[in-house]
Protein backbone atom coordinates (compact mmCIF):
# COMPACT_ATOMS: atom_id res chain seq x y z
CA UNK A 1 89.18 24.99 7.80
CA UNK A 2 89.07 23.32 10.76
CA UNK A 3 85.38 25.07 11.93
CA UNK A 4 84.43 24.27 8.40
CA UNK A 5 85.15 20.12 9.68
CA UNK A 6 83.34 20.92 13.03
CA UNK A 7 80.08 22.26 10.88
CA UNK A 8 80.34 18.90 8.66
CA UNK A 9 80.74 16.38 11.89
CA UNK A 10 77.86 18.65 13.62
CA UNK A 11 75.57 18.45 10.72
CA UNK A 12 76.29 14.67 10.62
CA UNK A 13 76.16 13.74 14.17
CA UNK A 14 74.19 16.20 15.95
CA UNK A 15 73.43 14.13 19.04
CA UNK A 16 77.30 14.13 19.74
CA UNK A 17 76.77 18.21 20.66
CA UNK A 18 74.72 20.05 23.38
CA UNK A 19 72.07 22.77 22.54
CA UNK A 20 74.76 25.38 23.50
CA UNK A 21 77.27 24.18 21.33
CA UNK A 22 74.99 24.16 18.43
CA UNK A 23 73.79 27.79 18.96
CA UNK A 24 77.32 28.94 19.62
CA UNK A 25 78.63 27.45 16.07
CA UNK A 26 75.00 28.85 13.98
CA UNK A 27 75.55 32.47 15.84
CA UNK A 28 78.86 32.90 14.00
CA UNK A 29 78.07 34.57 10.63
CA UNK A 30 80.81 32.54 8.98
CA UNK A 31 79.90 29.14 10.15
CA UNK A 32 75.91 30.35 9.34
CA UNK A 33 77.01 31.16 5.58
CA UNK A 34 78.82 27.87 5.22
CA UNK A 35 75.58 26.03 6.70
CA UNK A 36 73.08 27.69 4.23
CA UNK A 37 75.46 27.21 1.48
CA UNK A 38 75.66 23.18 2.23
CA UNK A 39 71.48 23.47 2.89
CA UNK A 40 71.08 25.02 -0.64
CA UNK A 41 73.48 22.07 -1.96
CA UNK A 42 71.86 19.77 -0.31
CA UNK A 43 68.30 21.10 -1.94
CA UNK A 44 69.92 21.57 -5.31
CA UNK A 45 71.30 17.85 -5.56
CA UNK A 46 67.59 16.41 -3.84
CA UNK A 47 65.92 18.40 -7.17
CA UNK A 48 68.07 17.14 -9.94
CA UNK A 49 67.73 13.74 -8.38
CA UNK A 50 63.33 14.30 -8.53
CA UNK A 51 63.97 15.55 -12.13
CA UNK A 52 65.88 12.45 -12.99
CA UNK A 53 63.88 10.46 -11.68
CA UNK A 54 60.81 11.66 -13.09
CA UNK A 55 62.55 11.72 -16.89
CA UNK A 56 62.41 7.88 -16.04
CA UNK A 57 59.32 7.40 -14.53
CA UNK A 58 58.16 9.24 -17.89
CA UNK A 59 60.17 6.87 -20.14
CA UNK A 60 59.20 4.09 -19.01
CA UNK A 61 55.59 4.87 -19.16
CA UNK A 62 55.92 6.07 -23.04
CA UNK A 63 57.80 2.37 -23.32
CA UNK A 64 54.48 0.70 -21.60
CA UNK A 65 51.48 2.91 -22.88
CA UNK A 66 52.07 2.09 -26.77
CA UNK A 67 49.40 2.34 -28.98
CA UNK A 68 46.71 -0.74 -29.04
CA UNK A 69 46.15 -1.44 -33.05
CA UNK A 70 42.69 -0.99 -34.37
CA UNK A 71 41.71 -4.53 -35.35
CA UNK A 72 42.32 -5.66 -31.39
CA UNK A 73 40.08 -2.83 -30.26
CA UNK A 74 37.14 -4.19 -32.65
CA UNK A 75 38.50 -7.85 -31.14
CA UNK A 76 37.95 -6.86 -28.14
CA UNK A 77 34.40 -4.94 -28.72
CA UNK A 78 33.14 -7.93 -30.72
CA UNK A 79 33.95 -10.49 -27.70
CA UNK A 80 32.26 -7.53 -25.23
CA UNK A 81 28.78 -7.96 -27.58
CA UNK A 82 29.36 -11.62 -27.96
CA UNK A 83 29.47 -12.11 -23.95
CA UNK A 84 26.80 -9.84 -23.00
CA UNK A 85 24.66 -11.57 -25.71
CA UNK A 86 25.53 -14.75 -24.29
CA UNK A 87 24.20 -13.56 -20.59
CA UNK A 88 20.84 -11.67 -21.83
CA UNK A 89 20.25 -14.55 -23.80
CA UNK A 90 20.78 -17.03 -20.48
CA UNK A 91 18.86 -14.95 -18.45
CA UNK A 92 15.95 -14.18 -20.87
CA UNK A 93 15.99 -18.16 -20.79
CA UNK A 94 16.07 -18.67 -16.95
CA UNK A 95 13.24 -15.82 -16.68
CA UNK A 96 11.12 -17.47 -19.35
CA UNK A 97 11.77 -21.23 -17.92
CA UNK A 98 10.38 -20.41 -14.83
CA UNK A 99 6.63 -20.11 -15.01
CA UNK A 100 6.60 -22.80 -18.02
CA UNK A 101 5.28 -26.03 -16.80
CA UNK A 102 6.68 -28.95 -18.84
CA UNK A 103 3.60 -31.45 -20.22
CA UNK A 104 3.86 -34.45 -22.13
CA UNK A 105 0.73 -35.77 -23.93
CA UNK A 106 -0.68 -39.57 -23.22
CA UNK A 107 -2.66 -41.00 -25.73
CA UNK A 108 -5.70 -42.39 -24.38
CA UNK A 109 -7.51 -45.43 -26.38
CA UNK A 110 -11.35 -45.98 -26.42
CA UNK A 111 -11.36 -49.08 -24.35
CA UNK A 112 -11.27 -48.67 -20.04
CA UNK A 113 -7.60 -49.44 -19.29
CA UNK A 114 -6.29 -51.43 -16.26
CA UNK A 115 -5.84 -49.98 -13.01
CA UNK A 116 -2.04 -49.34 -12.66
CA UNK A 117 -1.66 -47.51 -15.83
CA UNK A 118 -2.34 -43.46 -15.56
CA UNK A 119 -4.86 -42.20 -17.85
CA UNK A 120 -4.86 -38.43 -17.66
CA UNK A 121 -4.63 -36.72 -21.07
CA UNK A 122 -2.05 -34.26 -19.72
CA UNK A 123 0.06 -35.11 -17.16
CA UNK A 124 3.25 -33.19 -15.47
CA UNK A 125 6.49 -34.39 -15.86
CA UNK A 126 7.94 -36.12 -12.17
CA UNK A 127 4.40 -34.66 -10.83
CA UNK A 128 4.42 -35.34 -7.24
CA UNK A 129 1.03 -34.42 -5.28
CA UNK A 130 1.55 -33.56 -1.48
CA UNK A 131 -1.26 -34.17 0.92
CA UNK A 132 -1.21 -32.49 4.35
CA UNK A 133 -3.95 -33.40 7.01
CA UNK A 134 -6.16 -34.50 4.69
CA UNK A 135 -9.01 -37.70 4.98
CA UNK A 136 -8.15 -41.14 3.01
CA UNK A 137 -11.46 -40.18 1.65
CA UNK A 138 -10.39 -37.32 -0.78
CA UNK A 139 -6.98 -39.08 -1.57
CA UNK A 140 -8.46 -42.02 -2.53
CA UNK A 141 -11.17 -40.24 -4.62
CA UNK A 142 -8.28 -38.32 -6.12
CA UNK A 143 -6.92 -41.96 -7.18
CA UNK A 144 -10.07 -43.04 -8.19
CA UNK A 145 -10.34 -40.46 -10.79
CA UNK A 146 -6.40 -40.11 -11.96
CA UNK A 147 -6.78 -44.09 -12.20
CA UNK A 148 -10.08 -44.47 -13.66
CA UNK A 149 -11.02 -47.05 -10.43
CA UNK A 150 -13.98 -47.44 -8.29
CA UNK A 151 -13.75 -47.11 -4.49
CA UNK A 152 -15.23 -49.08 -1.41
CA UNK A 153 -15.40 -48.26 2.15
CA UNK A 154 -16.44 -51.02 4.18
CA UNK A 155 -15.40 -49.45 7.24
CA UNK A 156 -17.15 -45.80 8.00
CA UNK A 157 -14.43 -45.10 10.41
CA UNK A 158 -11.67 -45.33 7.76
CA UNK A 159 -13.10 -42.73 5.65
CA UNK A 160 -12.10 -39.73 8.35
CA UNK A 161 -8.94 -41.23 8.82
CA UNK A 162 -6.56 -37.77 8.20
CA UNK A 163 -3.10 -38.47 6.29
CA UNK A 164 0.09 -36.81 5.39
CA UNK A 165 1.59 -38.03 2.31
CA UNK A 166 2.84 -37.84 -1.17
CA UNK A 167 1.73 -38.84 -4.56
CA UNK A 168 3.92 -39.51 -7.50
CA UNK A 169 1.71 -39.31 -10.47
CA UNK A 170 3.75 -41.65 -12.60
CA UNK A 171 3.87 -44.69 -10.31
CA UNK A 172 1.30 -47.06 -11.19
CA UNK A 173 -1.34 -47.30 -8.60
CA UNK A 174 -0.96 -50.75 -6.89
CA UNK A 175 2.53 -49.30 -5.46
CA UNK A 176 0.86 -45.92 -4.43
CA UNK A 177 -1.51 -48.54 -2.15
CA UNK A 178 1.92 -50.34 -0.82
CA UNK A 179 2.82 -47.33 0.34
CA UNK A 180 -0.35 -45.95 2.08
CA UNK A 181 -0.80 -49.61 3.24
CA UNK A 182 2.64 -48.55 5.21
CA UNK A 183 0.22 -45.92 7.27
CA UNK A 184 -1.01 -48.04 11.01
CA UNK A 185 -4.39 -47.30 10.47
CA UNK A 186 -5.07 -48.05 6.84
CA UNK A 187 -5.87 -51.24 5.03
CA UNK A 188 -6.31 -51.04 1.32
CA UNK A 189 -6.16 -53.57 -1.09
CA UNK A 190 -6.76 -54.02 -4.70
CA UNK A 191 -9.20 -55.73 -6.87
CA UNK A 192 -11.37 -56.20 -10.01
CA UNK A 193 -10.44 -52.01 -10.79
CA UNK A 194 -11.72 -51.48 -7.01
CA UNK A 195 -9.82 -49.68 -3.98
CA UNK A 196 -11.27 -51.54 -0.77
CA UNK A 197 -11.06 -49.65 2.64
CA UNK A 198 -11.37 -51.98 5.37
């Protein structure tokens, strides 16, 4: 009995016991029976422990994986096609949206109109012209024909004078000549339908 308590303390604590000592106790064949036997118990109880623990594992995964009832299945496919609609649809618009250019129609009467009002049949909506490095003499031709105005140059020099600007098609003209009026070497001024250069 009492090598029987040795084999438990050694099994428990074997840092308390040299190498020899260990051997010594396993070469006896009646402390190596009693070993294996508490090895095989030890094994048996570590199975029944696995097999109880997977009859729960298994319960509670019956509990959680129920059944899902028909009509939220065809719920649930319904709001899939209803969402994927929705994105096709909001692409197919984005897509479509992009090379459209929006247009708004002007009427235009018989009668020459004033200066400052535009007069082109079909204009852009917020149409903003950019000019890069190029002469007051195209810009204010361009002007001249969006505006329906005559133009003067009554200095040569000003006619080669190269700008960089922009033009918002739906201001009315006498502001678009503020604003190039802003430039050092321009002078431009208004009058009886006419751009003047000076």
């Amino acid at each position: 009995m009492k090598d029987i308590e040795e084999l438990l303390k050694m099994t428990e604590r074997p840092q308390d016991y040299s190498d020899e000592e260990i051997r010594q106790m396993m070469n006896d064949p009646d402390m190596r029976a009693y070993y294996e036997l508490m090895v095989d118990a030890e094994a048996g109880f570590a199975l029944r422990r696995q097999e109880n623990q997977g009859k729960r594992f298994r319960l509670m995964r019956n509990r959680i994986a129920r059944p899902v009832p028909m009509i939220l299945r065809i719920a649930a496919i319904f709001i899939g096609v209803l969402l994927l609609s929705g994105i096709s649809f909001a692409a197919y618009r984005l897509i479509a949206g992009v090379g459209e250019s929006q247009t708004q129609k002007v009427e235009m009467p018989d009668s020459p109109q004033k200066a400052d009002s535009p007069q082109q049949i079909v204009t852009e909506l917020n149409a903003v012209r950019t000019f890069e490095n190029v002469e007051l003499q195209q810009i204010l031709q361009e002007l001249s024909d969006y505006y329906h105005v005559g133009v003067e140059f009554r200095n040569e020099q000003s006619r080669h004078i190269r700008l960089y600007t922009k033009w918002d098609t739906t201001a009315p003209l006498s502001q678009i000549i503020e604003l190039l009026n802003g430039f050092e070497k321009v002078s431009l001024r208004l009058t009886n339908n006419q751009i003047i250069a000076e």
